[in-house]
C-alpha atoms as a PDB file:
ATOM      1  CA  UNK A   1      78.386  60.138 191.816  1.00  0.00           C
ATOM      2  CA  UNK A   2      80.074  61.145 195.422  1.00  0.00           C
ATOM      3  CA  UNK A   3      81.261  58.927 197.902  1.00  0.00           C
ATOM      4  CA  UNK A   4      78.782  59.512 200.121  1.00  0.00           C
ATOM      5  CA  UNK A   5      76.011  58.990 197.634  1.00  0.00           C
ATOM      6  CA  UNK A   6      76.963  55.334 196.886  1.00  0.00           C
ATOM      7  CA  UNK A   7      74.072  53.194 197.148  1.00  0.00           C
ATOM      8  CA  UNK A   8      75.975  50.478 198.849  1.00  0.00           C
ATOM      9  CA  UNK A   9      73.339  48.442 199.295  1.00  0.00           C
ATOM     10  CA  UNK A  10      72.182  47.934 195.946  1.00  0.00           C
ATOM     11  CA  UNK A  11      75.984  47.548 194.892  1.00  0.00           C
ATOM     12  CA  UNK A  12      76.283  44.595 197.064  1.00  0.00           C
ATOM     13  CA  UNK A  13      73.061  43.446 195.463  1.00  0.00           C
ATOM     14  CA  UNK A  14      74.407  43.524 192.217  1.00  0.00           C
ATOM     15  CA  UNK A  15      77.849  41.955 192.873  1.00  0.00           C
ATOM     16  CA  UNK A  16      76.293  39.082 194.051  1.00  0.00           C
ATOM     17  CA  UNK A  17      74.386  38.344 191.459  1.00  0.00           C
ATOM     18  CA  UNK A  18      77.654  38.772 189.128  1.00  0.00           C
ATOM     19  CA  UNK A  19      79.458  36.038 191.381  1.00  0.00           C
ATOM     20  CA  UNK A  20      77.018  33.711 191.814  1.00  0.00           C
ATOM     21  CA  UNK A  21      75.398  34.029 188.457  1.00  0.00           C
ATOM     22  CA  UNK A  22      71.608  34.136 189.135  1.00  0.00           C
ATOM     23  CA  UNK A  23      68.808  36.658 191.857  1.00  0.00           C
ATOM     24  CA  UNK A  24      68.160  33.313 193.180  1.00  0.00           C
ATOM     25  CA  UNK A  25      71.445  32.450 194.110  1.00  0.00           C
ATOM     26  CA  UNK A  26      72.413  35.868 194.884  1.00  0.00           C
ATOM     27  CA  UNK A  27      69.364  36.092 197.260  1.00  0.00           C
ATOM     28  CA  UNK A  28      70.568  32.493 198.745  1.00  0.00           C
ATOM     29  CA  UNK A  29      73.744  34.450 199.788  1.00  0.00           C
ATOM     30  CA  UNK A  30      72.818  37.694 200.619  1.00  0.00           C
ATOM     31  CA  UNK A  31      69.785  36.481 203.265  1.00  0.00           C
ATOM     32  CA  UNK A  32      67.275  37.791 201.341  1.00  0.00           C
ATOM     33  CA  UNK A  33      64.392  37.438 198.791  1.00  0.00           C
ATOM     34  CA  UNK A  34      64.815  37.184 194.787  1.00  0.00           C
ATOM     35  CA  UNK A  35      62.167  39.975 194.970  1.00  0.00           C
ATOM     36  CA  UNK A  36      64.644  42.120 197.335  1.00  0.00           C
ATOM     37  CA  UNK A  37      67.418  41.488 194.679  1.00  0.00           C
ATOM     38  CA  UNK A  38      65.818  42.233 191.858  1.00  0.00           C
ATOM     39  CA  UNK A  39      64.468  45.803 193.348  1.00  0.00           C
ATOM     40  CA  UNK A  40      68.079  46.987 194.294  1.00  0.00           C
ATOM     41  CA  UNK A  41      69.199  45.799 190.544  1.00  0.00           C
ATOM     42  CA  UNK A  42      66.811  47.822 189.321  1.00  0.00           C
ATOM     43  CA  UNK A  43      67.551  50.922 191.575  1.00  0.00           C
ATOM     44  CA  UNK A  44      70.494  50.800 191.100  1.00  0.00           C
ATOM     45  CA  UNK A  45      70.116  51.099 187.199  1.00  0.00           C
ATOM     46  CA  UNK A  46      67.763  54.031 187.556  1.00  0.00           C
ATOM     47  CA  UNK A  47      70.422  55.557 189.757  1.00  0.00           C
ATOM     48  CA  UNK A  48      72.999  54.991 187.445  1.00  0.00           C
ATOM     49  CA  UNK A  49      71.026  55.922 184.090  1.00  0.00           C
ATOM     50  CA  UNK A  50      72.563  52.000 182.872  1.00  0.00           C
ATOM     51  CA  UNK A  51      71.077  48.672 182.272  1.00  0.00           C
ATOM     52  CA  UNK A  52      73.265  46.159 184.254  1.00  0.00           C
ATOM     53  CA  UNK A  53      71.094  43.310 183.334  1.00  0.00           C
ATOM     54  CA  UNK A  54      68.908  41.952 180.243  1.00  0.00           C
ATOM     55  CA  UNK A  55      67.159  38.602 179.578  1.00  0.00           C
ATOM     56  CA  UNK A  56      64.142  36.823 180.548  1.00  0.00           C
ATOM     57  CA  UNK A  57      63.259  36.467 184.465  1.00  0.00           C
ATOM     58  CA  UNK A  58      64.812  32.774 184.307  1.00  0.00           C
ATOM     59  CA  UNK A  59      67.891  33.334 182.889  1.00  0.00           C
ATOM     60  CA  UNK A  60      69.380  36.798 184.220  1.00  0.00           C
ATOM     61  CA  UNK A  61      72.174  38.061 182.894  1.00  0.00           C
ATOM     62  CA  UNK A  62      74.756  41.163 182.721  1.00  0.00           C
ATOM     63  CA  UNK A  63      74.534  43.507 179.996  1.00  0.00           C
ATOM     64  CA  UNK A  64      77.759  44.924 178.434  1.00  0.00           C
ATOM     65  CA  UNK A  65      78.225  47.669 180.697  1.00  0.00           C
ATOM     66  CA  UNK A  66      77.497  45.540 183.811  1.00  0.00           C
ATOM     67  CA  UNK A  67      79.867  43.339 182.753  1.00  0.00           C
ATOM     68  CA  UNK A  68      82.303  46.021 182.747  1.00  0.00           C
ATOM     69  CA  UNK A  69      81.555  47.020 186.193  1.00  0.00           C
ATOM     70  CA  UNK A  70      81.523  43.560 188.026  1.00  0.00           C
ATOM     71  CA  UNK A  71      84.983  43.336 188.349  1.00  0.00           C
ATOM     72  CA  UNK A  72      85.917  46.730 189.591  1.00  0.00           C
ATOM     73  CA  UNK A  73      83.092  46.312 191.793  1.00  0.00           C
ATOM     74  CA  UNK A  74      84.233  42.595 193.471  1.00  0.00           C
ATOM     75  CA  UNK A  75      88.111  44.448 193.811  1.00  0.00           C
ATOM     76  CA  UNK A  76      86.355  46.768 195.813  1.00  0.00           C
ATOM     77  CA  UNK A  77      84.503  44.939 198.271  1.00  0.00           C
ATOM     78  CA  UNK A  78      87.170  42.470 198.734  1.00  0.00           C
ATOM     79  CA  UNK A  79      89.387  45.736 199.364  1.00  0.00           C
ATOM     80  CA  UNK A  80      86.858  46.532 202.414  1.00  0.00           C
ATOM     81  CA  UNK A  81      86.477  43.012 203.543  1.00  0.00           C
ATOM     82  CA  UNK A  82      90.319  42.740 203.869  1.00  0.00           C
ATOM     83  CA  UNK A  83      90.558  46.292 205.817  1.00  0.00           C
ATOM     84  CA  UNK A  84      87.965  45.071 207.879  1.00  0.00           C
ATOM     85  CA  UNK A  85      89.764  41.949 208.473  1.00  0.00           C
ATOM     86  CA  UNK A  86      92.945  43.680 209.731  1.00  0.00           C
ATOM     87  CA  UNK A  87      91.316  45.370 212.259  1.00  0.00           C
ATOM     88  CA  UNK A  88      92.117  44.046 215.997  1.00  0.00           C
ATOM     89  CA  UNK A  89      88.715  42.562 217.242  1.00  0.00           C
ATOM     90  CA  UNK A  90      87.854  43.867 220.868  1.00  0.00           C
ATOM     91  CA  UNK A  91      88.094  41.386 223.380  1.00  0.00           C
ATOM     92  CA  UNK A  92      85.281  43.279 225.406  1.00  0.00           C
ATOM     93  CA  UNK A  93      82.907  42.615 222.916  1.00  0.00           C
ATOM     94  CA  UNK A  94      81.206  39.710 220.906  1.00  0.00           C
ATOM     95  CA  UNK A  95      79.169  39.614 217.620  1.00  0.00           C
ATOM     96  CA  UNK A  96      76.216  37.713 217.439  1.00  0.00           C
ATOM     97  CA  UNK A  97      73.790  37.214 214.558  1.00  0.00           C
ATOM     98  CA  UNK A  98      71.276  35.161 214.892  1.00  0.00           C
ATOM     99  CA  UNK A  99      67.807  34.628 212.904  1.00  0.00           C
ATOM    100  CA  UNK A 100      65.440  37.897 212.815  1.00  0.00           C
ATOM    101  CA  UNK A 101      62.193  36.123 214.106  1.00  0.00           C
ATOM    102  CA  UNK A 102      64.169  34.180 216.752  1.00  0.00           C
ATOM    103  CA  UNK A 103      66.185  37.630 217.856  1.00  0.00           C
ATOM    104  CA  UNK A 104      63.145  39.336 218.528  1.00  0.00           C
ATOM    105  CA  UNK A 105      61.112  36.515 220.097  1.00  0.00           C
ATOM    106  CA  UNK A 106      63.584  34.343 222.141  1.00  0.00           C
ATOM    107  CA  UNK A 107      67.108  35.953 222.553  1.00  0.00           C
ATOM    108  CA  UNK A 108      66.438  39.613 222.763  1.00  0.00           C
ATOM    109  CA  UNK A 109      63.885  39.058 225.243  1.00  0.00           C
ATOM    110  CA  UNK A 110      66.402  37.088 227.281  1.00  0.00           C
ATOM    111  CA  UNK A 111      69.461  39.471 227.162  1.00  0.00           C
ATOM    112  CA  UNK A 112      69.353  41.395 230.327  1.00  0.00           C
ATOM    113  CA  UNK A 113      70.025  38.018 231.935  1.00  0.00           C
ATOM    114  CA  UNK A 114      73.533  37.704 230.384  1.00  0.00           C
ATOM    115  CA  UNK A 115      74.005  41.304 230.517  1.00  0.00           C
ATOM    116  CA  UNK A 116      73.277  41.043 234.544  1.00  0.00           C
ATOM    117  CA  UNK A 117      75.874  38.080 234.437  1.00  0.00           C
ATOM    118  CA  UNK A 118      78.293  40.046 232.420  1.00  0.00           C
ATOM    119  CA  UNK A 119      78.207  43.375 232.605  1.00  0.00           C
ATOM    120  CA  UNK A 120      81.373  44.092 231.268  1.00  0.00           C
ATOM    121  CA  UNK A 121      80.598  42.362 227.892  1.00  0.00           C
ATOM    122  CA  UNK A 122      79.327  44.019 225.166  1.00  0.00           C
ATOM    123  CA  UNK A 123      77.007  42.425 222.780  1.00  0.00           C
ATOM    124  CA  UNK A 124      76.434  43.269 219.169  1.00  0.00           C
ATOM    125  CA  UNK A 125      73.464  41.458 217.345  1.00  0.00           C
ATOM    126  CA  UNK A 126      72.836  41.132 214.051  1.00  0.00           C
ATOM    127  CA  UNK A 127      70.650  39.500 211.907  1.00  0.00           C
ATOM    128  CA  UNK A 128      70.739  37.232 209.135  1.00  0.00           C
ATOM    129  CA  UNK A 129      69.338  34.393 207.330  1.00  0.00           C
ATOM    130  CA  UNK A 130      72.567  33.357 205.554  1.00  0.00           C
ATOM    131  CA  UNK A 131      75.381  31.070 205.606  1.00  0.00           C
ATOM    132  CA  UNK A 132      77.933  32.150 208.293  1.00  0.00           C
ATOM    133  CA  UNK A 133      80.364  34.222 207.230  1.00  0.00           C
ATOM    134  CA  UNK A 134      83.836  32.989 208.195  1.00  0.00           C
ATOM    135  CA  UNK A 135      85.402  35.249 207.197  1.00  0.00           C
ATOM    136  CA  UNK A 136      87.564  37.018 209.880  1.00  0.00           C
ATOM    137  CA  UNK A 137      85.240  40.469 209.880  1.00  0.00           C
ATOM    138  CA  UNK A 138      82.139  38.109 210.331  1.00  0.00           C
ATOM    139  CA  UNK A 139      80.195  37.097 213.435  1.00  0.00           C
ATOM    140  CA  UNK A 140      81.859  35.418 216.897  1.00  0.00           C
ATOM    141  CA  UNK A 141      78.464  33.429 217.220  1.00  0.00           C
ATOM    142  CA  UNK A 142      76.169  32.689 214.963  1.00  0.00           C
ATOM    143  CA  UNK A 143      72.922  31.200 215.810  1.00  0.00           C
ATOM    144  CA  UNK A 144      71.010  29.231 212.874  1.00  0.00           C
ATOM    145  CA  UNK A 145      68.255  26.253 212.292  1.00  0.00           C
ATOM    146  CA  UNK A 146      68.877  23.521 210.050  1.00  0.00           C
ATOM    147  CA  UNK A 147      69.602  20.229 209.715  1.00  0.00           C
ATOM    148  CA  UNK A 148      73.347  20.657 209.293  1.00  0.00           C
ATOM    149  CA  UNK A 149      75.935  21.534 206.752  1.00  0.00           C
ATOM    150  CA  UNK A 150      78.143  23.747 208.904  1.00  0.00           C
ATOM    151  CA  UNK A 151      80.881  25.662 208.325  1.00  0.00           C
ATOM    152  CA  UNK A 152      83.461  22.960 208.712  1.00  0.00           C
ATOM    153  CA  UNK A 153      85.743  23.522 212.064  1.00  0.00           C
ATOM    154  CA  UNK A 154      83.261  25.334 213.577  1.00  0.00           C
ATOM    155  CA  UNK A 155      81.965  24.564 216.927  1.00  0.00           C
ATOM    156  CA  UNK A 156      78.492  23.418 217.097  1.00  0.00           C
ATOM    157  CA  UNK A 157      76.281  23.664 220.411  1.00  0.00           C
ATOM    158  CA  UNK A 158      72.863  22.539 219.908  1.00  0.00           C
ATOM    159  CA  UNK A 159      70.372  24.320 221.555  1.00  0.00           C
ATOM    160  CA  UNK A 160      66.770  22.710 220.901  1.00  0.00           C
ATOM    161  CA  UNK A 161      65.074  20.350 218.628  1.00  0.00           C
ATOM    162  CA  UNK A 162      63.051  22.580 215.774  1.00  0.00           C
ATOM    163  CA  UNK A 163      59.039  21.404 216.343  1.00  0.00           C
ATOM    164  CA  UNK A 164      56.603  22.597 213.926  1.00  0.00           C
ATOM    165  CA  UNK A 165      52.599  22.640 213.652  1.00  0.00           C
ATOM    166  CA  UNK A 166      49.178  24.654 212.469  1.00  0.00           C
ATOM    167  CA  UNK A 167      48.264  27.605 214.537  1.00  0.00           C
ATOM    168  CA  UNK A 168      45.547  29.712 213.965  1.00  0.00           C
ATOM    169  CA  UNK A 169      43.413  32.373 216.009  1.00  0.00           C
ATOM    170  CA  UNK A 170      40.874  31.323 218.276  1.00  0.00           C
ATOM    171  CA  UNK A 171      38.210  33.024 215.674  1.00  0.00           C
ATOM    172  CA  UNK A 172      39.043  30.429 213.103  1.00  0.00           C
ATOM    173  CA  UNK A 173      39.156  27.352 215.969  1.00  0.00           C
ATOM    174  CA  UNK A 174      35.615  26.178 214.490  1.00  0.00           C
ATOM    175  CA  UNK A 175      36.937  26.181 211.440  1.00  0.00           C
ATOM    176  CA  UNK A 176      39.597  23.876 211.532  1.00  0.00           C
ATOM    177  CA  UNK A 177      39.762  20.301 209.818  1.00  0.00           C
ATOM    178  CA  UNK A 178      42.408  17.629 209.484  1.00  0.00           C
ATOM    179  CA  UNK A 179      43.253  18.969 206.148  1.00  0.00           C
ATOM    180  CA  UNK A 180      42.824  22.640 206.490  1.00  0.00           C
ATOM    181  CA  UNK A 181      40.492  22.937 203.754  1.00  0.00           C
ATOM    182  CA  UNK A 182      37.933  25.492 205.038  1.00  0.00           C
ATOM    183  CA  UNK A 183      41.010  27.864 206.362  1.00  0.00           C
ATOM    184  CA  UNK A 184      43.497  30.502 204.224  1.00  0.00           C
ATOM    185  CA  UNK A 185      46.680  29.077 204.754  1.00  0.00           C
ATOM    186  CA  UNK A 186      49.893  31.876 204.953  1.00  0.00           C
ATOM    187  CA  UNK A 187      53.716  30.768 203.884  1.00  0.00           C
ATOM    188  CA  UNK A 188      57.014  32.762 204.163  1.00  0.00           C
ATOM    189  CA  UNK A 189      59.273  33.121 200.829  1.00  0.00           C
ATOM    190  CA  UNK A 190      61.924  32.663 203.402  1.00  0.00           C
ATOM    191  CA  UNK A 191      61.351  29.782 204.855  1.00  0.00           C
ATOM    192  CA  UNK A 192      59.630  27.315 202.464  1.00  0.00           C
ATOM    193  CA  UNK A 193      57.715  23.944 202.679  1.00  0.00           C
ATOM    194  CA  UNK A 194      56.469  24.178 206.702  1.00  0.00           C
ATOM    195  CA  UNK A 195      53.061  22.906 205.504  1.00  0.00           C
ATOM    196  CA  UNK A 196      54.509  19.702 203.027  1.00  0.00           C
ATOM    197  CA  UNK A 197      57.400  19.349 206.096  1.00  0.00           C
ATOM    198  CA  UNK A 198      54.555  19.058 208.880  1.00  0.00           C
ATOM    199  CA  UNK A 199      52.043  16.754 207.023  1.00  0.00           C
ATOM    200  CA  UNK A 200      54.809  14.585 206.126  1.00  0.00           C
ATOM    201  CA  UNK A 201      55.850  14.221 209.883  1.00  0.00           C
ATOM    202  CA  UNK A 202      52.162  14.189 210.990  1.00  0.00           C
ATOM    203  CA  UNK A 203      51.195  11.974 208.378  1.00  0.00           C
ATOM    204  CA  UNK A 204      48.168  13.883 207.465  1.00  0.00           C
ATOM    205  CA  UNK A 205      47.566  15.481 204.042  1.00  0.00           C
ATOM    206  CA  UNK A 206      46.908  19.152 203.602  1.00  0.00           C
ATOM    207  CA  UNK A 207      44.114  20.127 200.887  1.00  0.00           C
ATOM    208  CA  UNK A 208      44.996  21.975 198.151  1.00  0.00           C
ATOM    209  CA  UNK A 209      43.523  26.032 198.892  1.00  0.00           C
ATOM    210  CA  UNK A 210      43.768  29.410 198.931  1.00  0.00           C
ATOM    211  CA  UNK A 211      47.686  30.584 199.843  1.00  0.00           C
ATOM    212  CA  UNK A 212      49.427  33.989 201.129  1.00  0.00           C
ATOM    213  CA  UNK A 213      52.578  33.700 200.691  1.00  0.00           C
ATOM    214  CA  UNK A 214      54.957  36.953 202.813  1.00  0.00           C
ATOM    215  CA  UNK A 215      58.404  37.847 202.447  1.00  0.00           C
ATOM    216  CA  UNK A 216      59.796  37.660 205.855  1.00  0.00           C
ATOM    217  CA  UNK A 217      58.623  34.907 208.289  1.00  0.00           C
ATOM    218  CA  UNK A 218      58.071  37.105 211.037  1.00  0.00           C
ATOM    219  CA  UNK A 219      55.569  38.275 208.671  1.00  0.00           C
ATOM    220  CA  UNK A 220      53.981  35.344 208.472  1.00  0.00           C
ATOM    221  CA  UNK A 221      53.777  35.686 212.339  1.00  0.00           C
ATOM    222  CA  UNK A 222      51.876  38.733 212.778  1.00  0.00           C
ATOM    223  CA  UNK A 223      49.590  37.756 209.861  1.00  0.00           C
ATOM    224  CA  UNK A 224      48.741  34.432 211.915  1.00  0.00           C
ATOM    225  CA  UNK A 225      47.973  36.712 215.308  1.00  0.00           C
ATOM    226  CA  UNK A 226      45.602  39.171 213.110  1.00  0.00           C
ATOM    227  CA  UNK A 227      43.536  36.088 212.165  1.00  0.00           C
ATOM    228  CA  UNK A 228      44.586  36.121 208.381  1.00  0.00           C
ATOM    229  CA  UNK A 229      44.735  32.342 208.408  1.00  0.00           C
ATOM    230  CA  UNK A 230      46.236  29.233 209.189  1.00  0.00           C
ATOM    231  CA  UNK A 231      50.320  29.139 209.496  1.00  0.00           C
ATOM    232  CA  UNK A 232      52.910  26.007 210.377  1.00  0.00           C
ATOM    233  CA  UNK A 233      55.540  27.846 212.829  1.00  0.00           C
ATOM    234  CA  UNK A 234      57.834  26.589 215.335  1.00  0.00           C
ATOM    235  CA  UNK A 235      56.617  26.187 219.106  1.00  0.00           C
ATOM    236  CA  UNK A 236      59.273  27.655 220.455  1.00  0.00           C
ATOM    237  CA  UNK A 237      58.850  30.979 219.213  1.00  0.00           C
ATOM    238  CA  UNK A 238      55.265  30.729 220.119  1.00  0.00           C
ATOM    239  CA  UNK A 239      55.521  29.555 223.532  1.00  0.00           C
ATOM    240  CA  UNK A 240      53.827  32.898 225.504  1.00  0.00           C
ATOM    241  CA  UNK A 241      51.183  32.991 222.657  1.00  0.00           C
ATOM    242  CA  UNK A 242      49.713  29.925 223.175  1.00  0.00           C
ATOM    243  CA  UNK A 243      49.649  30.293 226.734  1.00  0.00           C
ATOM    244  CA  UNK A 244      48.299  33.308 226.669  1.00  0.00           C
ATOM    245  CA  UNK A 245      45.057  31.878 224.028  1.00  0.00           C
ATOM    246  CA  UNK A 246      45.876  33.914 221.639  1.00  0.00           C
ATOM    247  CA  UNK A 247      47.548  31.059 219.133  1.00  0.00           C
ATOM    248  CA  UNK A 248      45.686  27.454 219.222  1.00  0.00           C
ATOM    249  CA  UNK A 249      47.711  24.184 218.154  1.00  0.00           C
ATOM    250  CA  UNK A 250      45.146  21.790 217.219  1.00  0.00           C
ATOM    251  CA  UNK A 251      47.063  19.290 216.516  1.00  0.00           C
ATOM    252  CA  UNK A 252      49.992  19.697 218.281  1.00  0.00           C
ATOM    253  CA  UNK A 253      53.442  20.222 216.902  1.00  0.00           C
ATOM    254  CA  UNK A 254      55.949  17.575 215.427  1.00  0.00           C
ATOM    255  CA  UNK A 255      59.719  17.533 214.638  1.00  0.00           C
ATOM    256  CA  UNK A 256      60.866  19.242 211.746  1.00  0.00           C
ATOM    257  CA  UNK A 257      63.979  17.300 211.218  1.00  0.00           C
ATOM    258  CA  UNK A 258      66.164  20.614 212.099  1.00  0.00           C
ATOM    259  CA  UNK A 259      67.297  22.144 215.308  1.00  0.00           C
ATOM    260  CA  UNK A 260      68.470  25.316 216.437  1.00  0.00           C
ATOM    261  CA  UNK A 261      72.501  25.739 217.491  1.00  0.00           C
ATOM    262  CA  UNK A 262      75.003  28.164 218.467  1.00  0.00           C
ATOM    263  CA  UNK A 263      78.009  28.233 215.987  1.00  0.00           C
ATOM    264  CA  UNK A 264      81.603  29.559 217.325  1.00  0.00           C
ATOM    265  CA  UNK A 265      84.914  29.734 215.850  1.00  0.00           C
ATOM    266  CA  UNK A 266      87.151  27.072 215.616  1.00  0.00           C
ATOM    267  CA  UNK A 267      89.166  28.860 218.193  1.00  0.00           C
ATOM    268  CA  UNK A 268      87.125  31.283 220.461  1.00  0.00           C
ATOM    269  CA  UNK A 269      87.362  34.404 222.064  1.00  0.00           C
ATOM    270  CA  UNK A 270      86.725  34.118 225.912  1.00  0.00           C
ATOM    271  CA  UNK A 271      83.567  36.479 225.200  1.00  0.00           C
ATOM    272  CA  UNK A 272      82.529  33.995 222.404  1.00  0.00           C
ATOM    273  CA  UNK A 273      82.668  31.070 225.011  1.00  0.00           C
ATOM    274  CA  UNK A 274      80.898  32.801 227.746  1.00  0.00           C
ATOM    275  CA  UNK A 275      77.963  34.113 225.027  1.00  0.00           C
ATOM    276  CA  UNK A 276      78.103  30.397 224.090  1.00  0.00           C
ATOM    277  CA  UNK A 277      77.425  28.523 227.240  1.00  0.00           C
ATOM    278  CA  UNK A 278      75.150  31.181 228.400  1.00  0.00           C
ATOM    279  CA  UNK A 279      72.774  30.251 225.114  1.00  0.00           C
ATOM    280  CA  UNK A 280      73.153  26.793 226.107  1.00  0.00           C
ATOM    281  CA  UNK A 281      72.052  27.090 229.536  1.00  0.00           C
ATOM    282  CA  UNK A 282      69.222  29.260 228.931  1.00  0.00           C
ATOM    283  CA  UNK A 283      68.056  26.929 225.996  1.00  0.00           C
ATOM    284  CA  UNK A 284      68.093  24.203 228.836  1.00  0.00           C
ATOM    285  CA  UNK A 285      66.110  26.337 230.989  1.00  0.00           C
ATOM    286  CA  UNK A 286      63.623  26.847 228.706  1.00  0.00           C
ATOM    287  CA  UNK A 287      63.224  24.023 227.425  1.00  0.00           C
ATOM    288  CA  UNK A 288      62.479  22.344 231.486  1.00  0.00           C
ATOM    289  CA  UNK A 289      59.843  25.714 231.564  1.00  0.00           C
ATOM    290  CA  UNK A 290      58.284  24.919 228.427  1.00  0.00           C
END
């Protein structure tokens, strides 16, 4: 196989199911689903003409030959991470990742506003659900929601308080009960438990019923504006939605326990602090619009 026929992506995959020792846990790491893992395994296999893997679905593991290849494989990407690391960073420029749905519903949207402010900044957005990567080729700001568990020396800015609730299309507003029993109800695989964590900080109990579960929460999203069903999701990425009647909150929305914050460096780059405090102030904004 040539260089430029390495399927790098399914590579990755596999290496980080070697070092952590499970799809789960290599899906954990990488950002992504245990589905997504196991499809770029399995690619990757058919690429190679090799099984890499054998077992039952609980209990993973590498075969001989994969074996063989894990190590090779880890020397290699810890060859690129340290070449990436050596490179000077630009001090024109700051990397940002930040959460998919929230890029595309609250930052991106907000941009030109620090790009009016700065125009001599450059800013390069990525996204990804996760842990920060501290490493020295990873991002200047990172943007998550949680309820902490930080990378430890990192700065931590917060920038609202997560609220969750039900929202459903007006077609299904006649439809709605205290328990959601006469509605479908639609869940992400990557972000779990917004129904069990809203009834528990309602105090209301949720029916058992029909369930669509989607990979990606922003999924989950457009499913909810097409009228699919009934979906917990946070009001702040909602905001124009609901104004707009095209999203109804019957009952409201309640704290989730987590909050959204901008994560810097332990020491960081002017562009980092200027990115930083811009978030901040337009979080502050918002939040006295909303």
């Amino acid at each position: 196989m040539s260089r430029r026929d390495l399927p790098l992506s399914a590579l990755r995959a596999y290496e980080a199911f070697g070092t952590t020792g499970s799809m789960s846990a290599a899906a954990e790491a990488l950002g992504v689903t245990h589905s997504a893992v196991s499809r770029q395994i399995r690619q990757l296999e058919e690429r190679l003409g090799v099984a890499l893997v054998e077992g039952p679905r609980s209990a993973t593991r590498p075969t001989q030959a994969g074996a063989q290849l894990l190590p090779q494989l880890s020397r290699g990407f810890d060859a690129l991470e340290e070449a990436l690391r050596a490179l000077p960073r630009q001090t024109d420029s700051v990397d940002v990742s930040s959460l998919a749905t929230f890029a595309m519903r609250w930052l991106i949207p907000r941009l030109h506003n620090f790009q009016t402010r700065q125009p001599g900044l450059r800013v390069r957005l990525t996204s990804d659900y996760a842990p920060v990567d501290t490493s020295a080729s990873g991002p200047d700001v990172a943007i998550r929601v949680g309820a902490g568990g930080w990378p430890s020396g990192w700065g931590i800015k917060t920038l609202f308080a997560d609220t969750i609730g039900p929202v459903v299309a007006p077609r299904w507003a006649g439809y709605v009960t205290s328990d959601f029993a006469r509605i479908p109800r639609l869940t992400s695989s990557s972000r779990q438990g917004t129904w069990e964590t809203w009834a528990q900080a309602a105090g209301r109990t949720v029916a058992p019923g029909r369930q669509s579960e989607f990979e990606h929460f922003h999924y989950k999203l457009e499913a909810v504006l097409s009228g699919l069903g009934a979906a917990v999701l946070p009001e702040v990425l909602i905001r124009s939605e609901l104004a707009a009647g095209r999203l109804i909150a019957p009952y409201g929305f309640q704290p989730s326990g987590m909050a959204y914050v901008a994560l810097t460096r332990p020491e960081p780059s002017r562009p980092a602090r200027l990115f930083r405090d811009w978030l901040v102030a337009e979080a502050r904004r918002d939040g006295q619009d909303a």
